[in-house]
N, C-alpha and C. Protein backbone atom coordinates (compact mmCIF):
# COMPACT_ATOMS: atom_id res chain seq x y z
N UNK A 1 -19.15 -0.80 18.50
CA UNK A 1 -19.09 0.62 18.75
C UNK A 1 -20.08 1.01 19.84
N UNK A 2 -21.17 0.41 19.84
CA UNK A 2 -22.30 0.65 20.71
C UNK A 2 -21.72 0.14 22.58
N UNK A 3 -21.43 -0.66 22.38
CA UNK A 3 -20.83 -1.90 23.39
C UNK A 3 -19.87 -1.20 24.50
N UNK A 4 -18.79 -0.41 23.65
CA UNK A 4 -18.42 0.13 25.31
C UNK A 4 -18.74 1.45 25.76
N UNK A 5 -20.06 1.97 24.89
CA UNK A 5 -20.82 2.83 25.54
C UNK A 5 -21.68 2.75 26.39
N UNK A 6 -22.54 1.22 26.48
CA UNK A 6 -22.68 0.87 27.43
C UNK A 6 -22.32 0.17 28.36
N UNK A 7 -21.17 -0.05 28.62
CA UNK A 7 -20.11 -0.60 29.73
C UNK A 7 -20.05 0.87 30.61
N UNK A 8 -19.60 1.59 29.70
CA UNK A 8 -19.78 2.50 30.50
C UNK A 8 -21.03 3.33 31.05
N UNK A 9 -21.80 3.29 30.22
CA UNK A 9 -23.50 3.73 30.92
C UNK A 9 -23.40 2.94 32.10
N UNK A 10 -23.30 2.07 32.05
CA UNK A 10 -23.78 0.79 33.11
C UNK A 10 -22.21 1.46 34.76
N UNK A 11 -21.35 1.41 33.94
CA UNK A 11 -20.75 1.92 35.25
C UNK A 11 -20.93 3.36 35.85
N UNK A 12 -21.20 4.16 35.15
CA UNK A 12 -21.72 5.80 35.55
C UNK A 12 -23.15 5.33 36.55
N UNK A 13 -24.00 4.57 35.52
CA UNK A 13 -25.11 4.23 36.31
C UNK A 13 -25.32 3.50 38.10
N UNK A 14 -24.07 2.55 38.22
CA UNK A 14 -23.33 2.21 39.07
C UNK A 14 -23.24 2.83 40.15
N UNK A 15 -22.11 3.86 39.57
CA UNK A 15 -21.70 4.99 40.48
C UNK A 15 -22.76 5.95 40.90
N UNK A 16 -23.87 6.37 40.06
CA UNK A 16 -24.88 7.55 40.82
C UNK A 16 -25.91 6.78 41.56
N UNK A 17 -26.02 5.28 41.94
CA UNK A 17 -26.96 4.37 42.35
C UNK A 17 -26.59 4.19 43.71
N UNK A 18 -25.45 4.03 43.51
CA UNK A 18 -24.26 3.85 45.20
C UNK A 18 -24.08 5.12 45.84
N UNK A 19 -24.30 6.31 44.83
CA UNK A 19 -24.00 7.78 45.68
C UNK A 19 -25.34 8.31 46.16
N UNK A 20 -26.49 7.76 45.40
CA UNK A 20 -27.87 7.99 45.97
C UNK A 20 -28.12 7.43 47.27
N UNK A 21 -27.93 6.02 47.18
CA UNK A 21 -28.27 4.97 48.19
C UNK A 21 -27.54 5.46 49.39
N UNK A 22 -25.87 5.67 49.30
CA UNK A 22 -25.56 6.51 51.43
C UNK A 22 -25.82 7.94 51.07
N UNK A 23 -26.00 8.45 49.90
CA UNK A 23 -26.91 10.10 50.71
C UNK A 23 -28.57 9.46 51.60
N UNK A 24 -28.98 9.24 50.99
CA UNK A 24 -30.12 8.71 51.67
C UNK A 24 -30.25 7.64 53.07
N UNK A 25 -29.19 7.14 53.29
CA UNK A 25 -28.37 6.31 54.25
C UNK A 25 -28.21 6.86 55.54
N UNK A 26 -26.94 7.81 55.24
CA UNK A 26 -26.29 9.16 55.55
C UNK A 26 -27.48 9.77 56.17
N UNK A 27 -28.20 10.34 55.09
CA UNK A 27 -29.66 11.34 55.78
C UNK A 27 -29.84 11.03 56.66
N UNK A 28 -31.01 9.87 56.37
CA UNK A 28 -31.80 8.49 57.45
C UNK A 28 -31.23 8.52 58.55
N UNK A 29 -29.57 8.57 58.94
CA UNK A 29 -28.96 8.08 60.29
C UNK A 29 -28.98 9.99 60.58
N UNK A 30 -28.63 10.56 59.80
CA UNK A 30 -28.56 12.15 60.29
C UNK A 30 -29.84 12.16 61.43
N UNK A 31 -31.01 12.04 60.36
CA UNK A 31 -32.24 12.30 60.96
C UNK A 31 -32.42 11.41 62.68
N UNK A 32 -31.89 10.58 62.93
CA UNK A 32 -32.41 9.63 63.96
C UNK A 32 -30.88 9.88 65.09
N UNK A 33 -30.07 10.70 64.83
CA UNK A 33 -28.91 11.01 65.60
C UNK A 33 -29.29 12.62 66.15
N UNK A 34 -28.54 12.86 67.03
CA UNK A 34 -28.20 14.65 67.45
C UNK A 34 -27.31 15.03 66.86
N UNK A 35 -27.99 15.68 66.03
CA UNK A 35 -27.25 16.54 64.77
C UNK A 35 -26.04 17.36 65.23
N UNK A 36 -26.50 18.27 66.41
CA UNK A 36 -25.29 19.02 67.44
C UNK A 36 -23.99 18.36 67.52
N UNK A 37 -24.56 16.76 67.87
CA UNK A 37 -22.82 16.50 68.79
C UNK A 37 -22.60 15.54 67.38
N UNK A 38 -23.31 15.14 66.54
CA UNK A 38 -22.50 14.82 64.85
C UNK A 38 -22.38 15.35 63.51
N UNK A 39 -23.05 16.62 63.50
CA UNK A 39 -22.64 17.23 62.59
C UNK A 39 -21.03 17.61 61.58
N UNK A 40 -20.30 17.80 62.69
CA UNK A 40 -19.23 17.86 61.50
C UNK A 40 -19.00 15.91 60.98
N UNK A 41 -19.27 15.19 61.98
CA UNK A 41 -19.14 13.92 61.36
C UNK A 41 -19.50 13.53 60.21
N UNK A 42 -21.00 13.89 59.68
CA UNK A 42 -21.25 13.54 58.87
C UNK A 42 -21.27 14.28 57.36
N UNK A 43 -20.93 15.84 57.59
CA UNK A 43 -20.02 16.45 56.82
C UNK A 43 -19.03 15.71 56.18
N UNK A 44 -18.43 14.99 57.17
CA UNK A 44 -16.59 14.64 56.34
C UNK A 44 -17.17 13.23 55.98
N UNK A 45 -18.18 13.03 56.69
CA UNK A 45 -18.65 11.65 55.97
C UNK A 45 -18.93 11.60 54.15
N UNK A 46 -20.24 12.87 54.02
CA UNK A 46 -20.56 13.30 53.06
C UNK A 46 -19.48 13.53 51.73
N UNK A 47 -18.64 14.61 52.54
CA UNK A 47 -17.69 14.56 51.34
C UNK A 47 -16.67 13.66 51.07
N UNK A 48 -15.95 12.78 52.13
CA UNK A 48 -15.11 11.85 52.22
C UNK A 48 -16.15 10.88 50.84
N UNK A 49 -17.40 10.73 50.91
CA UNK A 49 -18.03 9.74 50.12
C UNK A 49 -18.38 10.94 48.36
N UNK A 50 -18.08 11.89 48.32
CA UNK A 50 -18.46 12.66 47.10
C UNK A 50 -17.16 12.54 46.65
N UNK A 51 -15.72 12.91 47.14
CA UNK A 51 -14.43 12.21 46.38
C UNK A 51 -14.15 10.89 45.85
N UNK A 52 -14.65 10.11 46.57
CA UNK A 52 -14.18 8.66 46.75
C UNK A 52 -15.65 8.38 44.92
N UNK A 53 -16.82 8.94 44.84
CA UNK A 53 -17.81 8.93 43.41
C UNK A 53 -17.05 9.53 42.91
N UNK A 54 -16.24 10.97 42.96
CA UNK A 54 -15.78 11.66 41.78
C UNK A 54 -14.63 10.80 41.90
N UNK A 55 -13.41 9.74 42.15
CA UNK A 55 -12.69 9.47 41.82
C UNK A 55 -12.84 8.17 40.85
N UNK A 56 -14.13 7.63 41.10
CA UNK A 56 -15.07 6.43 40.67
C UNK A 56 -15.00 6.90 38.94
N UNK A 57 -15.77 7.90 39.54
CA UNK A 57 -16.39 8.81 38.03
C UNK A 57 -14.88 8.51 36.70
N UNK A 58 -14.34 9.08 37.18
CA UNK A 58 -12.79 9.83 36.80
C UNK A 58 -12.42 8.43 36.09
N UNK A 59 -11.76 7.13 37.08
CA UNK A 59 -11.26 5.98 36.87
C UNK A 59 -12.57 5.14 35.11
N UNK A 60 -13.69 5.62 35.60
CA UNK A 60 -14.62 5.17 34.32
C UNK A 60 -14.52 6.36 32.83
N UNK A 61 -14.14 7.57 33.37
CA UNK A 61 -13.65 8.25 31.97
C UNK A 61 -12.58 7.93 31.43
N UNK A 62 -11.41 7.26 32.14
CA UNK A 62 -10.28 7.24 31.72
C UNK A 62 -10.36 5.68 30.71
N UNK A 63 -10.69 5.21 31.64
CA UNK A 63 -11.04 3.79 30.77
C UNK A 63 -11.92 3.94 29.33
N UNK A 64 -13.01 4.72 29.20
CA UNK A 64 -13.69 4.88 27.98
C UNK A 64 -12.58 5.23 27.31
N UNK A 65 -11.77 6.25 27.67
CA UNK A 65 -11.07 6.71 26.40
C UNK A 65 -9.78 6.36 26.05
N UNK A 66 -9.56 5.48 26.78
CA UNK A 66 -8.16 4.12 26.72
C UNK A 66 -9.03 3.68 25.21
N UNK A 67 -10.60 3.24 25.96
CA UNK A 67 -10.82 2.02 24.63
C UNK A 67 -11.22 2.81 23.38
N UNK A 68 -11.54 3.87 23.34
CA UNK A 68 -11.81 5.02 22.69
C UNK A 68 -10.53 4.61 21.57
N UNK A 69 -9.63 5.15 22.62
CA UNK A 69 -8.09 5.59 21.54
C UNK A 69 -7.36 4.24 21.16
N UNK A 70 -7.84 3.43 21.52
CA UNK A 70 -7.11 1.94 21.09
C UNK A 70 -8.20 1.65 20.04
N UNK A 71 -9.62 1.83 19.75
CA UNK A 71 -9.84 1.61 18.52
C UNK A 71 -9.76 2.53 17.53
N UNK A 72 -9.37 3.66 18.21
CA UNK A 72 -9.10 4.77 16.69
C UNK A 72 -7.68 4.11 16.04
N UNK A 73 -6.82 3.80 17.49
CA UNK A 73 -5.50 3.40 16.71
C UNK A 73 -5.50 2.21 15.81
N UNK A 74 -6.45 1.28 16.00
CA UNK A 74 -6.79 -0.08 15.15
C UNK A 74 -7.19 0.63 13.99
N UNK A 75 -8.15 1.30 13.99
CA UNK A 75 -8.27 2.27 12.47
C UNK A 75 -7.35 2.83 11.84
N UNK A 76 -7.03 3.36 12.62
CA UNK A 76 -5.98 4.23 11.71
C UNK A 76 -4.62 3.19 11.24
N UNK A 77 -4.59 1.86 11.93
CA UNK A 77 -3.31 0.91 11.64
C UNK A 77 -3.82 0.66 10.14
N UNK A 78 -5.51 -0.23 10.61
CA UNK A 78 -5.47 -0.71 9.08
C UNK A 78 -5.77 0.13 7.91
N UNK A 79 -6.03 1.29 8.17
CA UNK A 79 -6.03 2.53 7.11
C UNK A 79 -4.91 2.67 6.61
N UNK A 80 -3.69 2.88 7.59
CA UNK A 80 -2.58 2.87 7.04
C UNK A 80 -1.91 1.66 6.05
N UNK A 81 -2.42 0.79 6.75
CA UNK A 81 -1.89 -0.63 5.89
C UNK A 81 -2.89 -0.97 4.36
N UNK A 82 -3.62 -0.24 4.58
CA UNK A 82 -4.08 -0.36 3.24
C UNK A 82 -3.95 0.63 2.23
N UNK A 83 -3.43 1.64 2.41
CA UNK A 83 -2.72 2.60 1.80
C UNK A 83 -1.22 2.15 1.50
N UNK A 84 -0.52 1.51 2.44
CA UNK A 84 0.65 0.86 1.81
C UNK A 84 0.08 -0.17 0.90
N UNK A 85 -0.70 -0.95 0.90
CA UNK A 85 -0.71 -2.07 0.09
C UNK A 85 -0.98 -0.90 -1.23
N UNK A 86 -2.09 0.12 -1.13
CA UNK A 86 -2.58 0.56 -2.52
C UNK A 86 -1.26 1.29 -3.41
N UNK A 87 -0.21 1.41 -2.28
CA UNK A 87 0.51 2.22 -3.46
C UNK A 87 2.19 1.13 -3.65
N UNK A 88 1.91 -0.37 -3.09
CA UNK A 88 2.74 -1.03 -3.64
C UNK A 88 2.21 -1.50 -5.05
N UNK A 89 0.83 -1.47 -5.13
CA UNK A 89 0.31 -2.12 -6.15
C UNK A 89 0.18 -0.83 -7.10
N UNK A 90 0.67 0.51 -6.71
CA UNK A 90 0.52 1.58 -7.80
C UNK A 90 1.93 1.25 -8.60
N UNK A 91 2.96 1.00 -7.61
CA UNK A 91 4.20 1.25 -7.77
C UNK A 91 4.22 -0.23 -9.14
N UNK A 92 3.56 -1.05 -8.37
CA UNK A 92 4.02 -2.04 -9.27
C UNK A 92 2.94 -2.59 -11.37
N UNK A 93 2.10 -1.48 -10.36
CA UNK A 93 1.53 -1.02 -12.53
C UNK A 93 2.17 0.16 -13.25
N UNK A 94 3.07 1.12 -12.28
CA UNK A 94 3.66 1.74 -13.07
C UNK A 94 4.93 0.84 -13.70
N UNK A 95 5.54 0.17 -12.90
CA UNK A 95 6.60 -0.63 -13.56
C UNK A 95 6.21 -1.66 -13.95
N UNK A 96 4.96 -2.40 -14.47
CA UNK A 96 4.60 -3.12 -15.34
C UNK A 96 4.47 -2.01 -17.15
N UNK A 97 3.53 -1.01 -16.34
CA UNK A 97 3.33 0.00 -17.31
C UNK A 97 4.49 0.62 -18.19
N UNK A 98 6.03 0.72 -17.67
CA UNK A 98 6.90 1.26 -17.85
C UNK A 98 7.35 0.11 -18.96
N UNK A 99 7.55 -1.20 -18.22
CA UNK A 99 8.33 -2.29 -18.92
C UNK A 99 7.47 -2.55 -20.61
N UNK A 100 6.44 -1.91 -20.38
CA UNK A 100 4.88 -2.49 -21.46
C UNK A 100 5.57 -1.06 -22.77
N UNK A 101 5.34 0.16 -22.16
CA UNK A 101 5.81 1.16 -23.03
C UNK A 101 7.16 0.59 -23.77
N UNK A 102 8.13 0.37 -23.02
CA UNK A 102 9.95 -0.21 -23.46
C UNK A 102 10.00 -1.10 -23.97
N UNK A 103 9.07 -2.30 -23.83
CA UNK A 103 9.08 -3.24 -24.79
C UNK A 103 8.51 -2.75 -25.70
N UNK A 104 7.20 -2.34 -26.19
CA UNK A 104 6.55 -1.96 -27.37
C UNK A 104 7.02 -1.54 -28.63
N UNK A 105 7.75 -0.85 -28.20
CA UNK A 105 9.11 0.07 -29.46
C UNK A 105 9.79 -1.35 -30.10
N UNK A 106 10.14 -1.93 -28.94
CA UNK A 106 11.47 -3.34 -29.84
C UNK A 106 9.79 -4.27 -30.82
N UNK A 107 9.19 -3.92 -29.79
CA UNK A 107 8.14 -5.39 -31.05
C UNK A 107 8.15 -4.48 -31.80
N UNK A 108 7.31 -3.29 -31.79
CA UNK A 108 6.62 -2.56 -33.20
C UNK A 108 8.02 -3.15 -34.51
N UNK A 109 8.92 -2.48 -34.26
CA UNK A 109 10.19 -2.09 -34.86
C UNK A 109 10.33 -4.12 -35.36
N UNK A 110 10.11 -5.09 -34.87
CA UNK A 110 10.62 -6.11 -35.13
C UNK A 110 9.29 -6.44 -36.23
N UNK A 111 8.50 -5.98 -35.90
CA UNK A 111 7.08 -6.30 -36.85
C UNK A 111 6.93 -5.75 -37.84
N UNK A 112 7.49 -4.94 -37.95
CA UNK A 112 7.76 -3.69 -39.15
C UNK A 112 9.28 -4.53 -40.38
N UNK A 113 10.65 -4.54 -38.98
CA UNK A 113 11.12 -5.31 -40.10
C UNK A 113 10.42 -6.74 -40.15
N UNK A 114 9.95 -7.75 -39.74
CA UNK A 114 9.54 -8.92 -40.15
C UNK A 114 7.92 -8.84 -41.21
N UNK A 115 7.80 -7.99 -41.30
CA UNK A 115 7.09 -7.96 -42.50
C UNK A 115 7.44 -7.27 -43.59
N UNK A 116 8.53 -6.71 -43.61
CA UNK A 116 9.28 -6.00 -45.05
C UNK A 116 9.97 -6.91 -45.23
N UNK A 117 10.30 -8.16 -44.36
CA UNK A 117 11.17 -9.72 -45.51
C UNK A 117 10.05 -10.45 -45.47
N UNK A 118 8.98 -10.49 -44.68
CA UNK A 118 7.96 -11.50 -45.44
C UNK A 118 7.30 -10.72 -47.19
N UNK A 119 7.37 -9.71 -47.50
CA UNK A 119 6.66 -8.91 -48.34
C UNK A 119 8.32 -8.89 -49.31
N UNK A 120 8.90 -8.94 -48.73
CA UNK A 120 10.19 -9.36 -49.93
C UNK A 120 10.39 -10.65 -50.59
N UNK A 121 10.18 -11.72 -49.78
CA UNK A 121 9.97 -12.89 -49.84
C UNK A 121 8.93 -13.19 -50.88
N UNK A 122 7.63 -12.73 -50.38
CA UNK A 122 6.29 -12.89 -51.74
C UNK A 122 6.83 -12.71 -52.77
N UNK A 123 7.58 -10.99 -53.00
CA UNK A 123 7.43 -10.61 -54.40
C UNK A 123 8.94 -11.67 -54.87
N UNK A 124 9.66 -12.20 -54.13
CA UNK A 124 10.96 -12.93 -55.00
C UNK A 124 10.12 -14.29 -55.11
N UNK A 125 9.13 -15.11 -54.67
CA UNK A 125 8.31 -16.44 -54.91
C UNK A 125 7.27 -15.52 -56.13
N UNK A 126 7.07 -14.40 -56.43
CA UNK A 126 5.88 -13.96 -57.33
C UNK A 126 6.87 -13.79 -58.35
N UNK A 127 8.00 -13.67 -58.42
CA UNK A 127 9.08 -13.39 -59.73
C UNK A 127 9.42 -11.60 -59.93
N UNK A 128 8.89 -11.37 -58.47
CA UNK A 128 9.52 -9.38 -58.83
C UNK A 128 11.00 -9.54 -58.15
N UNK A 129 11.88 -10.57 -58.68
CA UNK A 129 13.21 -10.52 -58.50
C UNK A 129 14.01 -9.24 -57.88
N UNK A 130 14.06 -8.23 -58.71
CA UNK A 130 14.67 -7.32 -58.59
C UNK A 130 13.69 -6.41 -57.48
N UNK A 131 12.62 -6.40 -57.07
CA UNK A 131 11.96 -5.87 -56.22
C UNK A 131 11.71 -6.13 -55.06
N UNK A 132 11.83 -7.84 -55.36
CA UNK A 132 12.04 -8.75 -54.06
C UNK A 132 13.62 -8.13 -53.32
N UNK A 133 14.28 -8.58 -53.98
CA UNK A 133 15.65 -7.79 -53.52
C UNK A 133 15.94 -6.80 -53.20
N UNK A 134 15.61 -5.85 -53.67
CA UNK A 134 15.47 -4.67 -52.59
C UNK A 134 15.04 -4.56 -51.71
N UNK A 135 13.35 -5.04 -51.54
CA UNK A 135 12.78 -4.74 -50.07
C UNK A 135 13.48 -6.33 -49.21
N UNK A 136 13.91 -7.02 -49.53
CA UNK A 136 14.93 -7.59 -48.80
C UNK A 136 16.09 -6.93 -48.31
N UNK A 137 17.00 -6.21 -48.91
CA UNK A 137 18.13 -5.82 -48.74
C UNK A 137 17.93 -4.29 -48.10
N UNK A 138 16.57 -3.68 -47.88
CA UNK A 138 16.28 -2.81 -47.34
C UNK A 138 16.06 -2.88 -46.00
N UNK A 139 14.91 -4.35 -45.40
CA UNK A 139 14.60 -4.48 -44.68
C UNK A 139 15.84 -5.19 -43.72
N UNK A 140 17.40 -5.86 -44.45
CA UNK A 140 18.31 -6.07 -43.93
C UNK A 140 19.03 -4.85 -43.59
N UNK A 141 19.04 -3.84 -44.15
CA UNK A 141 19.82 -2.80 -43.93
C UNK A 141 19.32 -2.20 -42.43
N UNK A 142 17.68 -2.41 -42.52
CA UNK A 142 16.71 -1.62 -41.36
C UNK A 142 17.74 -2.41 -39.91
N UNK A 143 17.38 -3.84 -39.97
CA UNK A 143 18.03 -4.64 -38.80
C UNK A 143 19.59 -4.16 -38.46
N UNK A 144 20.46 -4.45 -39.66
CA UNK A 144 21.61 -4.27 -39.64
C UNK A 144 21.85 -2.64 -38.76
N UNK A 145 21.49 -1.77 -38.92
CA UNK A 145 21.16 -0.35 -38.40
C UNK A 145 21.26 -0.74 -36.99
N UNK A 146 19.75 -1.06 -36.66
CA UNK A 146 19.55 -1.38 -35.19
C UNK A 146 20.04 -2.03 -34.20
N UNK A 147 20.67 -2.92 -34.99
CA UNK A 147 21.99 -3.45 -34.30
C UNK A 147 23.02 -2.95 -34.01
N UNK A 148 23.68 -1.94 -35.30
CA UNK A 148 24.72 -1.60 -34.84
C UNK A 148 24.84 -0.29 -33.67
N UNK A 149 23.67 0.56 -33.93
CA UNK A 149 23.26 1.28 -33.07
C UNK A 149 22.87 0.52 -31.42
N UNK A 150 22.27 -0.26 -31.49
CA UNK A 150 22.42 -0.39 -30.26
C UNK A 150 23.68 -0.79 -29.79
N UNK A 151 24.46 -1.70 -30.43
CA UNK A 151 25.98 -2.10 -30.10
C UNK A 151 26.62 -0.84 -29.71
N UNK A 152 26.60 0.23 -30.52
CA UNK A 152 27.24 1.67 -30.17
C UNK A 152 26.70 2.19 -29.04
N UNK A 153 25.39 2.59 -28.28
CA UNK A 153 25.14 2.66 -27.55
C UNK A 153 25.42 2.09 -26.13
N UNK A 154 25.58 0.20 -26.49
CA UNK A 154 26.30 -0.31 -25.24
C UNK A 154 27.47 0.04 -24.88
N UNK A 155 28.21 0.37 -26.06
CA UNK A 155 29.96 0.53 -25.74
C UNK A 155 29.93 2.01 -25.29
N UNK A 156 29.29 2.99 -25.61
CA UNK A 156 28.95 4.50 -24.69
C UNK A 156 28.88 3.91 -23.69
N UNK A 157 27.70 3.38 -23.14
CA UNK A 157 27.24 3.36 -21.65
C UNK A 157 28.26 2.64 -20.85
N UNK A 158 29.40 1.78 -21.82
CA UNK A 158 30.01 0.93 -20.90
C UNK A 158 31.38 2.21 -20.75
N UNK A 159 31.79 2.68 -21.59
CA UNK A 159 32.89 3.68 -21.75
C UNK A 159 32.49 5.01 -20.37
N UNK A 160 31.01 4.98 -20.51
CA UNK A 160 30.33 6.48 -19.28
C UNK A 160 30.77 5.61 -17.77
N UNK A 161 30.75 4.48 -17.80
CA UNK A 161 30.53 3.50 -16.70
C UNK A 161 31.99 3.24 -16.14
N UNK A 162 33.30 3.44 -16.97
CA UNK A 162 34.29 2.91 -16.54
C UNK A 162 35.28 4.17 -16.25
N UNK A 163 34.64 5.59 -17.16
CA UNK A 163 34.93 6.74 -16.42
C UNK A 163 34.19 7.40 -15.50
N UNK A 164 32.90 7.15 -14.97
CA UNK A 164 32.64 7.29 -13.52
C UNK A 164 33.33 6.50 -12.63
N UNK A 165 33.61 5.28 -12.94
CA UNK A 165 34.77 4.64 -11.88
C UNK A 165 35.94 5.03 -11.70
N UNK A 166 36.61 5.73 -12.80
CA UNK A 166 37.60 5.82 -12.16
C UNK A 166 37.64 7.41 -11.80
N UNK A 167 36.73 7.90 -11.32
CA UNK A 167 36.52 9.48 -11.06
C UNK A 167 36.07 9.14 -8.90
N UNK A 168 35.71 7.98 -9.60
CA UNK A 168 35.27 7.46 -8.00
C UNK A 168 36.50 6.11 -7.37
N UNK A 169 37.24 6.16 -7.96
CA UNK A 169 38.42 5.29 -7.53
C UNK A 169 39.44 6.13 -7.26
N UNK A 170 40.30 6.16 -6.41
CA UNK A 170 41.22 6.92 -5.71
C UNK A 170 42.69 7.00 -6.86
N UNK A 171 42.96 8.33 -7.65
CA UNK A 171 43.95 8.43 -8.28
C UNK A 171 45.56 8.01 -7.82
N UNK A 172 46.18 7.23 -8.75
CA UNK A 172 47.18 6.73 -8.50
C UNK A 172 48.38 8.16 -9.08
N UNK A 173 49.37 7.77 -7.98
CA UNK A 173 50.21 8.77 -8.52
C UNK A 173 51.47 8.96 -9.39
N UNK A 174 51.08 9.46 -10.13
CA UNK A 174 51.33 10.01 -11.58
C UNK A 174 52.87 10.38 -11.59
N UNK A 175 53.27 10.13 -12.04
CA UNK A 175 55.31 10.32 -12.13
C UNK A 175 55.54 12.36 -12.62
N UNK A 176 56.02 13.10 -12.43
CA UNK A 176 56.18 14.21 -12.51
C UNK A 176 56.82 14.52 -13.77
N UNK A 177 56.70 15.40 -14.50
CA UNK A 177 57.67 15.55 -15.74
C UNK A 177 58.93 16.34 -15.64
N UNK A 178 60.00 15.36 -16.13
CA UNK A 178 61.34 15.75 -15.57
C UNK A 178 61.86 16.65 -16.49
N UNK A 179 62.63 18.11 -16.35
CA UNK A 179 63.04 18.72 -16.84
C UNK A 179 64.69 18.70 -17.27
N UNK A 180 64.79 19.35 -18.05
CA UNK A 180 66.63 18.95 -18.18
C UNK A 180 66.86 20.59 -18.26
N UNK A 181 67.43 20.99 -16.87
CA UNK A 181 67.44 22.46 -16.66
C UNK A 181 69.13 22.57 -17.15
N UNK A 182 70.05 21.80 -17.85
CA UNK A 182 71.07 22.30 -18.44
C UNK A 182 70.68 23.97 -19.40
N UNK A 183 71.69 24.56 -19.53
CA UNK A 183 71.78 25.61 -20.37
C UNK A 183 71.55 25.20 -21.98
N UNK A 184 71.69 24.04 -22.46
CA UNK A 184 71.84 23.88 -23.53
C UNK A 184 70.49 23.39 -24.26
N UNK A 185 69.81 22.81 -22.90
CA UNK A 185 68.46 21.92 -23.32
C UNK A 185 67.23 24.03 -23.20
N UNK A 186 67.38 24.32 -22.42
CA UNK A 186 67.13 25.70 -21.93
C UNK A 186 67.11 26.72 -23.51
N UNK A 187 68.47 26.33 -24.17
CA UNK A 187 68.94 27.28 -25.66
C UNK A 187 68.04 26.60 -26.85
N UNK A 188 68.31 24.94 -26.70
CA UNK A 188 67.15 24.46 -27.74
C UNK A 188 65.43 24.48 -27.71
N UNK A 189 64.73 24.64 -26.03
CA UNK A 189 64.01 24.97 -25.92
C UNK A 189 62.97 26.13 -26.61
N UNK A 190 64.10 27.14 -26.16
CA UNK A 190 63.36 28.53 -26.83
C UNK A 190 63.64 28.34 -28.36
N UNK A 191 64.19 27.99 -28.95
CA UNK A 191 64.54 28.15 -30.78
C UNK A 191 63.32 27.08 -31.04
């Protein structure tokens, strides 16, 4: 950061060292010439040499702030790139986080029934026969449930799935309903 501030000190410094040295040059020959018959000469000398520093000048501002704006843009690249990385890695603990919540429900629920048949199990090895059997046939009923419910649920989503398709599939055309405009079909109609 320091570094091409003084690149450029050093070239400003440059430039007012070289514009000192022919004013004083310049002078020196003023002084030892007839000012009369060179005066405008060294006028256009003078300023011909004050454009030629201010264009010096100019060419060393432009350059500072080339390097200026090429390291803001390096900043601001890897600022940016690390803001993408921070929010691939947000994106990807919320959908760890998501998958963690959605699974949780199926374990709880599997831990719940697998310990109402281990606790059925005890009491039918302890001889509570009839108690064993129930919280057996309870904790089968629990599964049996969850199964069939979810089975019902797949056949919804697959039934929602095959009438959005065909809402998005191009209708085939449909045969018209044919009338029997005799007088007689017309008489049984209305009765």
């Amino acid at each position: 950061m320091l570094w091409p501030r003084i690149g450029g000190l050093f070239k400003f410094l440059l430039g007012i060292l070289l514009l000192q040295g022919a004013t004083a040059l310049l002078t020196y020959i003023a002084l030892k010439t007839d000012l009369q018959q060179t005066a405008w000469l060294f006028g256009a000398l003078a300023a011909t040499l004050g454009v030629l520093v201010a264009l010096w000048f100019d060419s060393v501002i432009g350059s500072v702030n080339e390097q200026a704006m090429a390291r803001q843009q390096k900043r601001h690249s890897r600022e940016r790139e690390k803001l993408r990385v921070q929010a691939e890695r947000d994106k990807a603990k919320l959908t760890r986080e998501r998958k963690r919540l959605t699974g949780g429900a199926t374990l709880k629920t599997g831990v719940a029934v697998g310990g109402l048949v281990g606790v059925g199990v005890a009491m039918l090895l302890a001889q509570f026969v009839t108690l064993g059997l129930l919280t057996l046939s309870t904790a089968g009923g629990a599964a049996l449930g969850y199964g069939v419910r979810s089975r019902q649920e797949k056949l919804i989503r697959a039934r929602e799935q095959k009438q959005a398709e065909k809402l998005i599939l191009p209708h085939q055309d449909l045969p018209a309903l044919e009338t029997d405009a005799t007088p007689q079909a017309k008489g049984r109609a209305l009765r």
